[in-house]
Protein backbone atom coordinates (compact mmCIF):
# COMPACT_ATOMS: atom_id res chain seq x y z
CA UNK A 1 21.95 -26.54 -23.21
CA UNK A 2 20.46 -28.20 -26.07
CA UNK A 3 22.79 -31.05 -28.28
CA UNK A 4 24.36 -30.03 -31.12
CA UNK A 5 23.55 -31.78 -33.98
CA UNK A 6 26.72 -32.81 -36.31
CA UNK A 7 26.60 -30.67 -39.28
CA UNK A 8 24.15 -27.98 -37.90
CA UNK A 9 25.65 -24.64 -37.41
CA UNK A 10 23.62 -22.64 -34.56
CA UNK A 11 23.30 -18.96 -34.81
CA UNK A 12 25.22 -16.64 -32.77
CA UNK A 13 21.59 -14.99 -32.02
CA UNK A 14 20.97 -18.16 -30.16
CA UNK A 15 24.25 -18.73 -28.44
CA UNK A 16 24.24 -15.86 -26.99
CA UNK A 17 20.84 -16.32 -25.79
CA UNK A 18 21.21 -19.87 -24.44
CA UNK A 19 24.67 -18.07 -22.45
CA UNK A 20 22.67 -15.56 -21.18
CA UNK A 21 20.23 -17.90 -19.82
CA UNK A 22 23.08 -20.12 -18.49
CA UNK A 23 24.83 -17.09 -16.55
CA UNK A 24 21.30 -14.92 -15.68
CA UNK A 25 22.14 -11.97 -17.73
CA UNK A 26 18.57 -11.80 -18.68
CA UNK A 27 17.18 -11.45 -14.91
CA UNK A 28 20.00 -9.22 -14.02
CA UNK A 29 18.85 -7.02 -17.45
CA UNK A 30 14.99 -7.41 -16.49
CA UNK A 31 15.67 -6.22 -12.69
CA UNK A 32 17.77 -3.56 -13.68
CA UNK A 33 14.83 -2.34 -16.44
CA UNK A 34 12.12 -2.84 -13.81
CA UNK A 35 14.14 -0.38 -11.25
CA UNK A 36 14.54 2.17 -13.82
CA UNK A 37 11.28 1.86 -14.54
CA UNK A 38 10.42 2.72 -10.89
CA UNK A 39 12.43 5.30 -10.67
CA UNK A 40 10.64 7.13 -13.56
CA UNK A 41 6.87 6.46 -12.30
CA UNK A 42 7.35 7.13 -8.58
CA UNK A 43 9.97 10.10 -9.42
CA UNK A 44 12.85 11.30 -7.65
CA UNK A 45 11.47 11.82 -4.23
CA UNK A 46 9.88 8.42 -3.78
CA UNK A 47 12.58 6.56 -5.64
CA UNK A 48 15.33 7.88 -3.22
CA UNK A 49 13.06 5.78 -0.06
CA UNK A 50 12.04 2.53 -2.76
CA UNK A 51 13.32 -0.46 -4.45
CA UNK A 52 11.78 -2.03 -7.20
CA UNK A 53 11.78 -6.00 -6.84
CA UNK A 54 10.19 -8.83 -8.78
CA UNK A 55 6.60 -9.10 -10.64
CA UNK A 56 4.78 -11.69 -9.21
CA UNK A 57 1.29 -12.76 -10.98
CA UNK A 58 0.96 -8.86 -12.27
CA UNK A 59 2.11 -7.40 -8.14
CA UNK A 60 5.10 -5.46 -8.34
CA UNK A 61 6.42 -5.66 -4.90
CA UNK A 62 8.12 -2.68 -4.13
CA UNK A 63 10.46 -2.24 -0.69
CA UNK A 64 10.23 1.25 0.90
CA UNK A 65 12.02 2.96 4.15
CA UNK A 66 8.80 3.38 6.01
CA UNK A 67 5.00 3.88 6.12
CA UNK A 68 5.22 7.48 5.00
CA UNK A 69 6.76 6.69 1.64
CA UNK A 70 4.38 3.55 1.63
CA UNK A 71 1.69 6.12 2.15
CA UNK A 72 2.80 8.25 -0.28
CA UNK A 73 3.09 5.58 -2.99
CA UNK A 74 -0.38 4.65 -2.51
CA UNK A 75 -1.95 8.31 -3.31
CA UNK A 76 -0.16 8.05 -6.56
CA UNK A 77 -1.19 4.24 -7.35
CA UNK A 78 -3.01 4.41 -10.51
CA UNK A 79 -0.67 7.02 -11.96
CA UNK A 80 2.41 4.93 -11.02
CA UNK A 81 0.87 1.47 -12.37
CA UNK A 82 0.08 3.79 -15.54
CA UNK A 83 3.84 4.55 -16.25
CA UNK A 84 5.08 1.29 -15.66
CA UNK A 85 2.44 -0.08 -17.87
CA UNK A 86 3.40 2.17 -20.60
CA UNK A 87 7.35 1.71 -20.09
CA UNK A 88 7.18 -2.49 -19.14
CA UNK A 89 4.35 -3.53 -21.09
CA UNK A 90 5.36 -7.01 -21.29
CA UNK A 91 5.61 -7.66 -17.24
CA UNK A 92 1.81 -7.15 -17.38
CA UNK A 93 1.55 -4.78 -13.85
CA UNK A 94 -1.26 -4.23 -12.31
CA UNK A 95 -0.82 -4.04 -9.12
CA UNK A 96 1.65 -2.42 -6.56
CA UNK A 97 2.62 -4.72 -3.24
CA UNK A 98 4.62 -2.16 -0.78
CA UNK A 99 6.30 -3.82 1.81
CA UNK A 100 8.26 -1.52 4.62
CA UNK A 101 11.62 -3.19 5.07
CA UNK A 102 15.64 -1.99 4.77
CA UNK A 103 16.58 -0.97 1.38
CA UNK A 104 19.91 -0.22 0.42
C-alpha cells in the first residue's frame, strides 16, 4: 500500500481499490465474470461438462469432463471465441485451450 502523505486525503474510490487488490476481490470478480461468460457462449449443455479458468496470453483454458465435450467445444470454436469477445472484450480471447481433467 502506498504512504500516506500528511495532509493528503485519499479518495474512497481508491481505498477501496487498493483493499480490493490487498484481499483479491478483483481476481475473484474477474473469474467469476469469465465463468459466466462461458456459460453464455458454450450454452447450457456444454457448460454443465466445462469450467472456465484463467486467460493466458489471449488462451482461455477451459477444463471439460471428457473428449466428447472437448470435441464438441471445438465444432463451435469460432462462435464461442465470438461471444466471449463480445461479452469480455478487455481479456483480449482468441483462443480456446481445452484440457480434459475433473471439474467440479
Amino acid at each position: 500500500m502506498s504512504q500516506r502523505q500528511p495532509g493528503k486525503v485519499q479518495s474512497i474510490k481508491g481505498t477501496l481499490a487498493q483493499l480490493m487488490v490487498q484481499k483479491g476481490y478483483a481476481q475473484v470478480q474477474t473469474a467469476d465474470a469469465t465463468q459466466k461468460a462461458w456459460e453464455v457462449a458454450a450454452g447450457d449443455r456444454l457448460a454443465q461438462h466445462s469450467v472456465a479458468g484463467n486467460v493466458t496470453r489471449g488462451s482461455l483454458l477451459v477444463m471439460v469432463a471428457n473428449s466428447t465435450v472437448s470435441q464438441m467445444i471445438s465444432f463451435q470454436k469460432p462462435k464461442i471465441l465470438k461471444s466471449l469477445q463480445q461479452q469480455l472484450p478487455d481479456h483480449e480471447i482468441t483462443d480456446l485451450k481445452i484440457k480434459v481433467g475433473k471439474i467440479d
